[in-house]
C-alpha atoms as a PDB file:
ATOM      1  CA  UNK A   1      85.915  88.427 120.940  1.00  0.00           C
ATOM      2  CA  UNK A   2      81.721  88.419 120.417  1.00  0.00           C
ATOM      3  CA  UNK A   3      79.461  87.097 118.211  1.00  0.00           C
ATOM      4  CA  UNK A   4      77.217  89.400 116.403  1.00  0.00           C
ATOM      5  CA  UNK A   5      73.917  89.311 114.765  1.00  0.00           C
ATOM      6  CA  UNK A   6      72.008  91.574 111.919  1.00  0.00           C
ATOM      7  CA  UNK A   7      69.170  91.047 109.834  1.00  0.00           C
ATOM      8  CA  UNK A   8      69.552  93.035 106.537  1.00  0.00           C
ATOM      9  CA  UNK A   9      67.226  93.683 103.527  1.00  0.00           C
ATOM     10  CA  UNK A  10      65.696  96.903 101.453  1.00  0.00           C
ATOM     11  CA  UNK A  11      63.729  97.789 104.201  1.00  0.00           C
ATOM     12  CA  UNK A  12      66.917  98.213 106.228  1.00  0.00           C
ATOM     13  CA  UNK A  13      69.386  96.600 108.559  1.00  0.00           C
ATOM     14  CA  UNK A  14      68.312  95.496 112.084  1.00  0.00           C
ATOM     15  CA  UNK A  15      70.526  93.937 115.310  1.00  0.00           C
ATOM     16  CA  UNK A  16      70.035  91.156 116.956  1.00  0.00           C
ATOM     17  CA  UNK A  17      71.359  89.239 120.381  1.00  0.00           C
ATOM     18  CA  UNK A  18      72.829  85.833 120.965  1.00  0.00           C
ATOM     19  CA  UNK A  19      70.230  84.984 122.411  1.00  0.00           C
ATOM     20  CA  UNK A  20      67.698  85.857 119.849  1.00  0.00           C
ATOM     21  CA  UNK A  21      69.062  84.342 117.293  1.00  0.00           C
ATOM     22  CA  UNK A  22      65.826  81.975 116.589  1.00  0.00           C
ATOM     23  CA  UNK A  23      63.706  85.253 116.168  1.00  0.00           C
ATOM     24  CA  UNK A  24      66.707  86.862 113.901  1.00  0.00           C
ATOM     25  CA  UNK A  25      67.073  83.575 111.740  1.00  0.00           C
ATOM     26  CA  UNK A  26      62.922  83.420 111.485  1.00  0.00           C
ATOM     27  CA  UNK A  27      62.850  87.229 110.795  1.00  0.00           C
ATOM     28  CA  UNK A  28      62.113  88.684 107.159  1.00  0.00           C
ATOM     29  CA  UNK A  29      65.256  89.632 105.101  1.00  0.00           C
ATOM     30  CA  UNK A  30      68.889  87.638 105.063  1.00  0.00           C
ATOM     31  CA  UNK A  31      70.290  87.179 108.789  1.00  0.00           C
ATOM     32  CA  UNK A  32      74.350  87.432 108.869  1.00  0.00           C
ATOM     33  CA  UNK A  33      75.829  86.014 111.865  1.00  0.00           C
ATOM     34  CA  UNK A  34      79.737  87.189 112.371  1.00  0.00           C
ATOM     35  CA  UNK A  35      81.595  85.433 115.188  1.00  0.00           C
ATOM     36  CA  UNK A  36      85.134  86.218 116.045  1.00  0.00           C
ATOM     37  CA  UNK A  37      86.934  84.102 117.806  1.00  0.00           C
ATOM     38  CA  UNK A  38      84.014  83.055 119.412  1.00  0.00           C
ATOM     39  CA  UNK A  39      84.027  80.452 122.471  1.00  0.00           C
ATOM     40  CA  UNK A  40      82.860  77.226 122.512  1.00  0.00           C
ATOM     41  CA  UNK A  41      79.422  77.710 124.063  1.00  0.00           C
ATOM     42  CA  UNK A  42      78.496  80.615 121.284  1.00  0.00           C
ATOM     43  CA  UNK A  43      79.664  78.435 118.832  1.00  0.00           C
ATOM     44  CA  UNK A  44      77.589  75.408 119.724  1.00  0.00           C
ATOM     45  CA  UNK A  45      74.788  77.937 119.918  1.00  0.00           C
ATOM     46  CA  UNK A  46      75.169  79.074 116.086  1.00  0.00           C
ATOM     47  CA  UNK A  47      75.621  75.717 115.289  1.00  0.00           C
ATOM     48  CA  UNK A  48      72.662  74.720 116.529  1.00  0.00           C
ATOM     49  CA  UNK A  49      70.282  78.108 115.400  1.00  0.00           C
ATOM     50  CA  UNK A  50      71.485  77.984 111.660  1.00  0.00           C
ATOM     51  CA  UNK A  51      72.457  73.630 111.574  1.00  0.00           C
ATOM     52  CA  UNK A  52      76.001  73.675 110.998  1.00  0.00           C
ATOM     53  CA  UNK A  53      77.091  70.395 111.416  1.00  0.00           C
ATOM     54  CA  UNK A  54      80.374  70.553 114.256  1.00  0.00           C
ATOM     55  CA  UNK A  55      82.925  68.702 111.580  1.00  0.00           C
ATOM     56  CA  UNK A  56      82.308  72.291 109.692  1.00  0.00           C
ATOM     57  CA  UNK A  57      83.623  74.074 112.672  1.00  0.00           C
ATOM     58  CA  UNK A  58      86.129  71.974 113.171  1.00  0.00           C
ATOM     59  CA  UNK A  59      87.813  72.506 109.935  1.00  0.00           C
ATOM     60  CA  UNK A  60      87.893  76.191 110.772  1.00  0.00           C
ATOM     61  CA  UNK A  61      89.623  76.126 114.138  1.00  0.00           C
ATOM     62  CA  UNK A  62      92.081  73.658 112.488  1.00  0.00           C
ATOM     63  CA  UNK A  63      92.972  75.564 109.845  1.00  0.00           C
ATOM     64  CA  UNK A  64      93.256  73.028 107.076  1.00  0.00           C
ATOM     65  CA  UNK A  65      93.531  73.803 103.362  1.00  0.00           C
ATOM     66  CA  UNK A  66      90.747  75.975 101.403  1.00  0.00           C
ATOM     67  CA  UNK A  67      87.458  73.927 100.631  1.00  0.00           C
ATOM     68  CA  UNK A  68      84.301  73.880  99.697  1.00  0.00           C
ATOM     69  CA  UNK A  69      81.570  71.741 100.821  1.00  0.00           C
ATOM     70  CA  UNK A  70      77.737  71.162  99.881  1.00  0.00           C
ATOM     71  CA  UNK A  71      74.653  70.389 101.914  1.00  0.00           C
ATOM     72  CA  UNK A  72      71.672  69.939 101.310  1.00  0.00           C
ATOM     73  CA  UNK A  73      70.425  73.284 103.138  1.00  0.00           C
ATOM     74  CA  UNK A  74      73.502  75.261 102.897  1.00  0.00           C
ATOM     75  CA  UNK A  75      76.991  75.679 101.376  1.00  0.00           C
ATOM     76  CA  UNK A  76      80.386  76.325 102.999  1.00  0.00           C
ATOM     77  CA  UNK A  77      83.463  77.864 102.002  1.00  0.00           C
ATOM     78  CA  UNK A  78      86.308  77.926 103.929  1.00  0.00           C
ATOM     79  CA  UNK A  79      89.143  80.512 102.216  1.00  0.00           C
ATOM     80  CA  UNK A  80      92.193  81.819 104.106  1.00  0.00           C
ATOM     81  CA  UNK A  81      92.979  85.586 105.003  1.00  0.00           C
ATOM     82  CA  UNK A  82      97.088  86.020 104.241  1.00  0.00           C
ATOM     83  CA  UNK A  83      99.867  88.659 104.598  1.00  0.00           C
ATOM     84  CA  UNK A  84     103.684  88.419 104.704  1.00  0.00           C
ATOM     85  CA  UNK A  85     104.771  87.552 108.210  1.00  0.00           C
ATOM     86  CA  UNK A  86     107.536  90.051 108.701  1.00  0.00           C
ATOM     87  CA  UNK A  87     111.153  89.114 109.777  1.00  0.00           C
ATOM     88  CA  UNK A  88     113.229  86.184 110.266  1.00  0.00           C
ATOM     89  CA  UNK A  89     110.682  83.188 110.028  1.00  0.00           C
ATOM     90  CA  UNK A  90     110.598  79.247 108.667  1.00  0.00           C
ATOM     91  CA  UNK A  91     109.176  77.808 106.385  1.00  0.00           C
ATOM     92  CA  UNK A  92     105.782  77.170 107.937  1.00  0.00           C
ATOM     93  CA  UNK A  93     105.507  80.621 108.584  1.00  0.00           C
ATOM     94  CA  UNK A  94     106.169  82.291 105.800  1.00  0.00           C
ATOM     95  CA  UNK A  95     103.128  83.338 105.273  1.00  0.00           C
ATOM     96  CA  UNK A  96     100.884  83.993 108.265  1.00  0.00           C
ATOM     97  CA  UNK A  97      97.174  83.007 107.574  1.00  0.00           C
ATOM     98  CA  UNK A  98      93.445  82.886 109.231  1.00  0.00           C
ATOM     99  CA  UNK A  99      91.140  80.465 108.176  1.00  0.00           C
ATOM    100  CA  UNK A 100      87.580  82.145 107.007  1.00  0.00           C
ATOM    101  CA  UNK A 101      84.687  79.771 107.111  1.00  0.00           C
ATOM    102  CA  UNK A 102      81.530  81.192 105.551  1.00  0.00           C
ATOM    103  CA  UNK A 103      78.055  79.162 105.458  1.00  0.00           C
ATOM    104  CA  UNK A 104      75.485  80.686 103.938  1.00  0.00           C
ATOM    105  CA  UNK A 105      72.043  78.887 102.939  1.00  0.00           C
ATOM    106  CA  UNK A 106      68.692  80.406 101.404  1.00  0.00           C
ATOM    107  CA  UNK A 107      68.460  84.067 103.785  1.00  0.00           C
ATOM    108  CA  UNK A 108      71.661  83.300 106.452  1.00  0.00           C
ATOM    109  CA  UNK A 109      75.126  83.926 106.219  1.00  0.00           C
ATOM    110  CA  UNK A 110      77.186  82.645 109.421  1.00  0.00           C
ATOM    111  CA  UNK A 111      81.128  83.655 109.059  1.00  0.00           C
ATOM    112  CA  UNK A 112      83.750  82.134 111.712  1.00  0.00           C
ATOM    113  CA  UNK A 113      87.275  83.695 112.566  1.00  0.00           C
ATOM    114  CA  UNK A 114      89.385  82.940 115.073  1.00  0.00           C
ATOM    115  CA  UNK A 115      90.649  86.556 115.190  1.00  0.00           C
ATOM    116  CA  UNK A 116      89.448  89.602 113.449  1.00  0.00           C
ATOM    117  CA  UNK A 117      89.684  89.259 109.694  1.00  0.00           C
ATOM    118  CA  UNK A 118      89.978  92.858 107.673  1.00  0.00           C
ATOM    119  CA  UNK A 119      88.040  91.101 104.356  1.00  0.00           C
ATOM    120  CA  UNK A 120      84.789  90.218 106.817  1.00  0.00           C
ATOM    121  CA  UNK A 121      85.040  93.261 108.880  1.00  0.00           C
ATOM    122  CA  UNK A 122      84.840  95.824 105.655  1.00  0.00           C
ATOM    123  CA  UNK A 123      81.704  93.889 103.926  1.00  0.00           C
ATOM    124  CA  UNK A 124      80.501  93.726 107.433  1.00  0.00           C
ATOM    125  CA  UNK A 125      80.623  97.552 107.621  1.00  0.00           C
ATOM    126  CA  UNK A 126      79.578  98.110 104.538  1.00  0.00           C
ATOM    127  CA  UNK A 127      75.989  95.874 106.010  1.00  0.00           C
ATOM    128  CA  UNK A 128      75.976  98.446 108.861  1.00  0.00           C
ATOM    129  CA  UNK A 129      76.083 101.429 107.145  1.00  0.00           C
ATOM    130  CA  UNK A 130      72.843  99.756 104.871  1.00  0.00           C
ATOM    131  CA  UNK A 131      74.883 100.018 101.449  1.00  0.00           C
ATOM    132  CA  UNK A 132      72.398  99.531  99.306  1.00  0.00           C
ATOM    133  CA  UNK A 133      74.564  96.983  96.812  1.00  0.00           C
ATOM    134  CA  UNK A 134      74.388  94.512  99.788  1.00  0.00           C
ATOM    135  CA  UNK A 135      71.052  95.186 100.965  1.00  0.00           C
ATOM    136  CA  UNK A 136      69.296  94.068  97.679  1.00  0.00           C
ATOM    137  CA  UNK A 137      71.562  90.946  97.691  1.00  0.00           C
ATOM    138  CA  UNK A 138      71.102  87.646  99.452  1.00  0.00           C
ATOM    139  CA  UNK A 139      73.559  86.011 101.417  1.00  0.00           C
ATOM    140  CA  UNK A 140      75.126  84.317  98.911  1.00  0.00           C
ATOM    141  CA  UNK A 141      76.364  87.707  97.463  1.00  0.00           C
ATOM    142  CA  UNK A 142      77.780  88.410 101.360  1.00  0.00           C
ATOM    143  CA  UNK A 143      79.656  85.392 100.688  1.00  0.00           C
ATOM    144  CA  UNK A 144      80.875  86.345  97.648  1.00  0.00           C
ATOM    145  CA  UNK A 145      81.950  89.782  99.007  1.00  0.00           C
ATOM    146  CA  UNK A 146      83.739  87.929 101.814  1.00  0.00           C
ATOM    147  CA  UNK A 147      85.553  86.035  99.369  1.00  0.00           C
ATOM    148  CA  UNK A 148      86.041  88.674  96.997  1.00  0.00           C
ATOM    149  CA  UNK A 149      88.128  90.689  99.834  1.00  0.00           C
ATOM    150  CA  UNK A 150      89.894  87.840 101.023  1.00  0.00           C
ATOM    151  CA  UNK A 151      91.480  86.791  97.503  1.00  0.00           C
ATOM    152  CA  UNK A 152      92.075  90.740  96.567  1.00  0.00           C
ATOM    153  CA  UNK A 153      94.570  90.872  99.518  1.00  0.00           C
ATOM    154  CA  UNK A 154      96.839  88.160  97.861  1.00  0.00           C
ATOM    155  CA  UNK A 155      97.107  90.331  95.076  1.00  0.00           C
ATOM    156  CA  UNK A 156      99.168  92.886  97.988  1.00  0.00           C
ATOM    157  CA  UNK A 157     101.278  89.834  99.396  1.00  0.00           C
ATOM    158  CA  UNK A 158     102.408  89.228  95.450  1.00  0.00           C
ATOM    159  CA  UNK A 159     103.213  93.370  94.803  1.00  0.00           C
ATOM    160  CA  UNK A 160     105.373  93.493  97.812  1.00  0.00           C
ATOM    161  CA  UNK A 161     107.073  89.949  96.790  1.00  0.00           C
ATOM    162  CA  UNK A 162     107.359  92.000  93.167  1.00  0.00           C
ATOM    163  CA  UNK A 163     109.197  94.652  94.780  1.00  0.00           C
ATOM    164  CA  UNK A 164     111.464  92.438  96.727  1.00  0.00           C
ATOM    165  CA  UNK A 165     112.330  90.433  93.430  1.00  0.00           C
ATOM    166  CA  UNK A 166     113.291  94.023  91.739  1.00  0.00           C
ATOM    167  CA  UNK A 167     115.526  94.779  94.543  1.00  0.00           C
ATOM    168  CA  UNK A 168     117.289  91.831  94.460  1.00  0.00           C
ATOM    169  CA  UNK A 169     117.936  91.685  90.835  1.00  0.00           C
ATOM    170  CA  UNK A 170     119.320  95.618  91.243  1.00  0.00           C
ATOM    171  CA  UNK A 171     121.651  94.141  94.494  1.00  0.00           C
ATOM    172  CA  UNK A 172     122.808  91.436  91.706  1.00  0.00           C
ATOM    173  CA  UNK A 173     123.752  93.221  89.152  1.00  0.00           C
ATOM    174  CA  UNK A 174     125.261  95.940  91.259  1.00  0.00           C
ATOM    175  CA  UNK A 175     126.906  94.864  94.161  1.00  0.00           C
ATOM    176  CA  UNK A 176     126.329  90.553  94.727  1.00  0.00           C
ATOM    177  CA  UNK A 177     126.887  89.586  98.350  1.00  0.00           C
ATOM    178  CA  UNK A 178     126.113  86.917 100.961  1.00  0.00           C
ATOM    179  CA  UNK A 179     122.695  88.182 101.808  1.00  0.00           C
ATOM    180  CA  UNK A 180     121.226  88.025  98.485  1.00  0.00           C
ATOM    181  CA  UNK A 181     121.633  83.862  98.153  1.00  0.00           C
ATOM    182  CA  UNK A 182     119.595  84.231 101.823  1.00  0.00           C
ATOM    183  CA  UNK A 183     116.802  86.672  99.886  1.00  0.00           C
ATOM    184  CA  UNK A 184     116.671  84.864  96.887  1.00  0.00           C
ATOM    185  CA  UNK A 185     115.894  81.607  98.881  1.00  0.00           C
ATOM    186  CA  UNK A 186     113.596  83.296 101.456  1.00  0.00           C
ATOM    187  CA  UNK A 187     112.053  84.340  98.095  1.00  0.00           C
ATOM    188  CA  UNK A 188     111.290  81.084  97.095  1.00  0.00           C
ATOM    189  CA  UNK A 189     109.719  80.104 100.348  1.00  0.00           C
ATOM    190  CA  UNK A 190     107.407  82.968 100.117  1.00  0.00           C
ATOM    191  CA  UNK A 191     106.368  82.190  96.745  1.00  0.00           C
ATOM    192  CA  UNK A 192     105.379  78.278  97.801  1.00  0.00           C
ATOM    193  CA  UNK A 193     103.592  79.146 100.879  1.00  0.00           C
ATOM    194  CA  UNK A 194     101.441  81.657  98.174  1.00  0.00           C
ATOM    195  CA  UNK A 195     100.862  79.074  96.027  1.00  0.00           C
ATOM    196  CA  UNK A 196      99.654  76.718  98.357  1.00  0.00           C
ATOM    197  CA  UNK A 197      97.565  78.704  99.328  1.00  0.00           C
ATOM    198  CA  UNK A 198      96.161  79.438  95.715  1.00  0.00           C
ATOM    199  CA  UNK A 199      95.670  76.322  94.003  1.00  0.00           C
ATOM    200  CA  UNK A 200      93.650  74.915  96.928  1.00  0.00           C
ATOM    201  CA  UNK A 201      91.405  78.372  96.989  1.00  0.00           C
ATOM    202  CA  UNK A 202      90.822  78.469  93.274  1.00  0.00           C
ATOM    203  CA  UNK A 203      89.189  75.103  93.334  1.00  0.00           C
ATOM    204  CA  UNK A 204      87.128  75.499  96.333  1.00  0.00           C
ATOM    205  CA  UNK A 205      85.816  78.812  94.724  1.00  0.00           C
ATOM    206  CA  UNK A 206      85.460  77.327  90.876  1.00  0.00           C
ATOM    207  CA  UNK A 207      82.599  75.022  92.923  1.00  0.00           C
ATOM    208  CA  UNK A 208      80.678  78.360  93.332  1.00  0.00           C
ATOM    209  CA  UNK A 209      81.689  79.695  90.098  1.00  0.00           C
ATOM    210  CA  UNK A 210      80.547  76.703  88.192  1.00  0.00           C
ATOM    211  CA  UNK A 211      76.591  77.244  89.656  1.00  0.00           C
ATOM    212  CA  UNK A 212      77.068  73.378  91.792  1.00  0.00           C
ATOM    213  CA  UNK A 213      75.124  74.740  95.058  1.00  0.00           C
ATOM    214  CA  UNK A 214      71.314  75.633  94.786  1.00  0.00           C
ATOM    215  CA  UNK A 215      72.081  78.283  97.533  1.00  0.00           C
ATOM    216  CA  UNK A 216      73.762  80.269  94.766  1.00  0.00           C
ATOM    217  CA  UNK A 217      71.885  82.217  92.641  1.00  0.00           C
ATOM    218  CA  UNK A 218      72.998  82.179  88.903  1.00  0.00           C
ATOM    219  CA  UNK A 219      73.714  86.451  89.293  1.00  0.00           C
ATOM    220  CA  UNK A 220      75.934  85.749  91.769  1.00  0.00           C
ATOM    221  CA  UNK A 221      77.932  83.123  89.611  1.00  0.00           C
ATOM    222  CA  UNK A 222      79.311  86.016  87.871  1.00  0.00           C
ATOM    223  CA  UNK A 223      80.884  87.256  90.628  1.00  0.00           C
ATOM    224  CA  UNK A 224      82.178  84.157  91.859  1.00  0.00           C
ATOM    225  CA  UNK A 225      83.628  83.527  88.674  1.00  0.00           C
ATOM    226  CA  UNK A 226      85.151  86.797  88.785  1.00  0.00           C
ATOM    227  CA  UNK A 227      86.958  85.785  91.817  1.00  0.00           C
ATOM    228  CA  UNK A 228      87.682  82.379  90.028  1.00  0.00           C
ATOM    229  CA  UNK A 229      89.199  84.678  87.485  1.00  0.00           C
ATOM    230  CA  UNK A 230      91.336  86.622  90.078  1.00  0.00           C
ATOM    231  CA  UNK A 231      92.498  83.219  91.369  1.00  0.00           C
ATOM    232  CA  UNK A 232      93.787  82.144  87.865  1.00  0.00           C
ATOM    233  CA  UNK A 233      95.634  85.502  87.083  1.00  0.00           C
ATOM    234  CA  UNK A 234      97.461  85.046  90.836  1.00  0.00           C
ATOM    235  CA  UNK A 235      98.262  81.499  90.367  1.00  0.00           C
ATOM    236  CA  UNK A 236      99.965  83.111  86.960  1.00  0.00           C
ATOM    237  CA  UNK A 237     101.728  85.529  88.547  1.00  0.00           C
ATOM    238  CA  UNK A 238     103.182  82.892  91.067  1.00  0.00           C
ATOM    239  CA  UNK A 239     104.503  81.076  88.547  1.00  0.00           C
ATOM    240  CA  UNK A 240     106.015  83.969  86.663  1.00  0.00           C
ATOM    241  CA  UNK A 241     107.397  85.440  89.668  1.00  0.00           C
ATOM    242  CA  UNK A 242     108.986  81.887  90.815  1.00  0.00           C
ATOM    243  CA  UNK A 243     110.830  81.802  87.086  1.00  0.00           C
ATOM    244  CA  UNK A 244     111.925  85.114  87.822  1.00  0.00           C
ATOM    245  CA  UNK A 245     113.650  84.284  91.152  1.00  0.00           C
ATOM    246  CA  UNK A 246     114.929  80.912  89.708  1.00  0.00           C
ATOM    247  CA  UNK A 247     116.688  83.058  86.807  1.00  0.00           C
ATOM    248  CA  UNK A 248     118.013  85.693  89.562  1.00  0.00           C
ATOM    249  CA  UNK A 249     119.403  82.523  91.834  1.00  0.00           C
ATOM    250  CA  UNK A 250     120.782  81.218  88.415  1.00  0.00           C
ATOM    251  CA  UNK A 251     122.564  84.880  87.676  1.00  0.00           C
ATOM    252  CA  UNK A 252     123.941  85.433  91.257  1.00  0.00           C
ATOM    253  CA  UNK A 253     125.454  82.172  90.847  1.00  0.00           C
ATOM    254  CA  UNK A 254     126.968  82.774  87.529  1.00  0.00           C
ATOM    255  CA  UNK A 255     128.231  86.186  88.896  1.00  0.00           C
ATOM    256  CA  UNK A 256     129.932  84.110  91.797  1.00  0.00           C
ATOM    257  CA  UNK A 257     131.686  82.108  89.416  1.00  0.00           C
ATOM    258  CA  UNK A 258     132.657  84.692  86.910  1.00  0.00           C
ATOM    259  CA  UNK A 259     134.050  86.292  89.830  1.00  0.00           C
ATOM    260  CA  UNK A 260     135.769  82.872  91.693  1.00  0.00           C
ATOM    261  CA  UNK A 261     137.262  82.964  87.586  1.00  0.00           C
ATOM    262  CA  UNK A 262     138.841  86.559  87.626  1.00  0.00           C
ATOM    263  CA  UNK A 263     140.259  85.868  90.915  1.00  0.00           C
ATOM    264  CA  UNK A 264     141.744  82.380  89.955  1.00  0.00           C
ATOM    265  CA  UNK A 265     143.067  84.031  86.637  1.00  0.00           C
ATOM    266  CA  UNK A 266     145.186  86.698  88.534  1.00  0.00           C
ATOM    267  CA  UNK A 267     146.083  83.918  90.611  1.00  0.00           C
ATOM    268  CA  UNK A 268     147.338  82.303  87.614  1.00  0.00           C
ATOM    269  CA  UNK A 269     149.155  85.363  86.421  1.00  0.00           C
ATOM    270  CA  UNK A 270     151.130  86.013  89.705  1.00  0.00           C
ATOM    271  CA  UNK A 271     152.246  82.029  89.965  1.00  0.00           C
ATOM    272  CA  UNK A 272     153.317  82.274  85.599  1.00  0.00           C
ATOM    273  CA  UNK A 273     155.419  85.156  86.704  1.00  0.00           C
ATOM    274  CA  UNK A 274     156.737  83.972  89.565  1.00  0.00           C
ATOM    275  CA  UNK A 275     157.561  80.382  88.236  1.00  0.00           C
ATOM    276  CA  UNK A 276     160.173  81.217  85.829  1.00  0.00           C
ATOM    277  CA  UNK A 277     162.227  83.692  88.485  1.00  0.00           C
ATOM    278  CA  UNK A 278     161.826  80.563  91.194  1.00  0.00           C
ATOM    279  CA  UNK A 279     163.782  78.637  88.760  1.00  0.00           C
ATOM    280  CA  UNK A 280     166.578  80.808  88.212  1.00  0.00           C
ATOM    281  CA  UNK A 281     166.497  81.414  91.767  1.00  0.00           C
ATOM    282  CA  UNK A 282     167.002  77.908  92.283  1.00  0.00           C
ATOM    283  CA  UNK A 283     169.284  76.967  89.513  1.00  0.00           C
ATOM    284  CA  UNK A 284     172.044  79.488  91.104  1.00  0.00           C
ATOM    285  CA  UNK A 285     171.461  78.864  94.444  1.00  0.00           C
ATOM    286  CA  UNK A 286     172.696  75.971  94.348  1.00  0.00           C
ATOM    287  CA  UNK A 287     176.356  77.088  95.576  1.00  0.00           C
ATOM    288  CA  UNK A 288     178.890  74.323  94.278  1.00  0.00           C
ATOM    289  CA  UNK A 289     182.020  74.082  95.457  1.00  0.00           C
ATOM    290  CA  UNK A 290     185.240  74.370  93.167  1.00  0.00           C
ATOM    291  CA  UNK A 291     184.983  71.827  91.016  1.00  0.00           C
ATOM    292  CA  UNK A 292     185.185  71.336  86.788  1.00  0.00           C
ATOM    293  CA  UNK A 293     181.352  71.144  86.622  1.00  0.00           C
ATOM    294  CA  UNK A 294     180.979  73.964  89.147  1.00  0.00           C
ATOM    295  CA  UNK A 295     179.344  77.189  87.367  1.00  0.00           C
ATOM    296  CA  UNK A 296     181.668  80.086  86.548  1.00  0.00           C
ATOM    297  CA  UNK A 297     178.927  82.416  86.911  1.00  0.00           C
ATOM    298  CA  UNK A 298     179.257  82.064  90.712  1.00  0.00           C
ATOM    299  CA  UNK A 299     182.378  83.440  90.692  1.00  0.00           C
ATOM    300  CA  UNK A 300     181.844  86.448  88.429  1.00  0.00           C
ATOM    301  CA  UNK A 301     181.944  89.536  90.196  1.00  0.00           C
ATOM    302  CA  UNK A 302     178.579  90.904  88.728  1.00  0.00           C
ATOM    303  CA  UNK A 303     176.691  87.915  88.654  1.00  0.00           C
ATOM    304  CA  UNK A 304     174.211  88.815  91.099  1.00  0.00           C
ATOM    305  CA  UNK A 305     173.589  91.949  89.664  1.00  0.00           C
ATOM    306  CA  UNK A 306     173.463  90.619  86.266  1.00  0.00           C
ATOM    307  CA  UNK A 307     170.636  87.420  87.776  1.00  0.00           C
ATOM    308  CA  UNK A 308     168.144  90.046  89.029  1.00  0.00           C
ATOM    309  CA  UNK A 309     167.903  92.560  86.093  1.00  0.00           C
ATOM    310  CA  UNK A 310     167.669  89.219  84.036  1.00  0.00           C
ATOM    311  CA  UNK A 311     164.679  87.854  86.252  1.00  0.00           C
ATOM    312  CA  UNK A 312     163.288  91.450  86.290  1.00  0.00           C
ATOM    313  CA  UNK A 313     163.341  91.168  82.528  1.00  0.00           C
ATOM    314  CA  UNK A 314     161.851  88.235  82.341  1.00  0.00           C
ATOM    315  CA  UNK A 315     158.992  89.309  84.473  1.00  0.00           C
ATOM    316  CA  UNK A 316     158.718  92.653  82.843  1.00  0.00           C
ATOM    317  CA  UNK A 317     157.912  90.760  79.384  1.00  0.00           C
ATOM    318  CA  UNK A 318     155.521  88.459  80.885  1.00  0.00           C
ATOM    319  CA  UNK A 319     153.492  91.675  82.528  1.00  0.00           C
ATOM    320  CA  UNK A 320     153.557  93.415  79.213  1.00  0.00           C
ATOM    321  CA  UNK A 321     152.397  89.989  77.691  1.00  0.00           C
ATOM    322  CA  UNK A 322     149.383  88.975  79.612  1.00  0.00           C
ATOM    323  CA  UNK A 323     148.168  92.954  79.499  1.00  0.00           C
ATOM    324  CA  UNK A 324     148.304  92.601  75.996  1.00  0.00           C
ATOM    325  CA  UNK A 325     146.217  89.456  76.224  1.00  0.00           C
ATOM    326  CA  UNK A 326     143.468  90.937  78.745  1.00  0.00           C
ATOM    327  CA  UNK A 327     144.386  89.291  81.802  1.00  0.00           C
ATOM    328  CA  UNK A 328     145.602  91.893  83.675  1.00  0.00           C
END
């Protein structure tokens, strides 16, 4: 999209070019350089204005997994901007994320996205409207701010995964069906790709919190421990909220068995009743001829009456029996 320059400080903020970035970098107060999806020419010529070594870059258009990385002139932090990806999706993409790579050194901040980021485009506002709490802060507090926004917005992803877990413990307990095995498990995912995120973030960011890079000042090592803070409470939550949809998975399951158990029980029932009446059935339909072992009963002229109110009976006590017992 375009690459951006201001130079910000008490006295105010001012704009710069592309191509003046040498007089912007050289000019008094901290220089912030935002590129968004930048191409490869602007990149090479931030790279080469501010010395950001091209492996640096290269992590950021690749995307790989939070870090944090010293030099001897500047520091870089590369932290992820994340939201739910909505609909049907795998398991790569549960979660859809933008890498954020921020260098900052002793008055220059340089931030690369490869699309626009909300967390960088509000503290970037905020520098264009001169508020005064960035003004009167060096770059390593733009950093922080950066950061700051980036890790709040995980703190969304985990409320809307909060409300999806509440739903799907109401659908359990009121009215279990085949979707909510496919939630629960979707869940899960969700919940993994979040915490991958996490753990990887919390110890790129403990580096600044900890007071390892000169570039940060030791006021600003409050803040980045705050964030560092933040990180801890979310990697909590994760875990909480993965014990929660472990125990859900664990009572839809018990709920399909309790009811695969009432159905086999009636099951049971039926065939008890009807076992008894198949034998009768059977015993006198076997139809001897005459015979002296044949059975007079066959030739009694209310036999058949008399057979059916007997099996009748017999099924009429076994009703009233496993009622009494609570299986019917």
């Amino acid at each position: 999209m375009t690459v951006r320059c201001v130079v910000y400080g008490p006295a105010g903020v001012e704009r710069y070019d592309l191509a003046d970035l040498a007089a912007a970098r050289a000019a008094a107060g901290t220089t912030w350089v935002r590129a968004t999806a930048p191409e490869e020419r602007e990149l090479d010529a931030v790279a080469r204005a501010f010395g950001v070594h091209e492996l640096e870059l290269e992590d950021v258009r690749n995307g790989v997994r939070p870090k944090a990385e010293l030099f001897d002139d500047h520091a870089f932090l590369l932290v992820k901007s994340a939201r739910l990806r909505a609909g049907e999706t795998t398991f790569e993409e549960e979660i859809r994320d933008l890498p954020v790579g921020v260098f900052f050194g002793s008055d220059w901040v340089v931030t690369v996205t490869p699309r626009e980021v909300p967390a960088v485009e509000a503290v970037w506002q905020a520098v264009e409207r001169a508020d005064p709490r960035l003004l009167d802060r060096g770059p390593d507090f733009t950093g922080y701010r950066v950061a700051d926004r980036v890790v709040d917005a995980y703190f969304d992803i985990l409320d809307e995964i909060e409300g999806d877990i509440e739903r799907v413990e109401d659908g359990i307990v009121e009215s279990p069906d085949s979707t909510t095995l496919e939630t629960i498990n979707s869940l899960r995912r969700e919940l993994l790709s979040v915490r991958r995120l996490l753990w990887p973030t919390r110890d790129a960011v403990s580096v600044f919190a900890r007071g390892d890079p000169d570039q940060v000042s030791e006021p600003t090592e409050k803040y980045f421990r705050d964030v560092y803070d933040h990180l801890v409470q979310l990697v909590e939550l994760v875990e909480t909220y993965r014990d929660l949809v472990t125990g859900a998975r664990d009572i839809y399951l018990n709920t399909l068995s309790q009811s695969t158990n009432e159905v086999m029980k009636r099951l049971t029932v039926v065939a008890t009743i009807i076992l008894p009446l198949t034998f009768v059935a059977g015993v006198f339909g076997m139809n001897f001829g005459d015979g002296p072992f044949n059975m007079p009963e066959l030739g009694w002229r209310f036999g058949y009456v008399a057979v059916v109110l007997g099996m009748a009976g017999v099924a009429a006590v076994l009703v009233v029996y496993f009622r009494e017992e609570g299986w019917l």
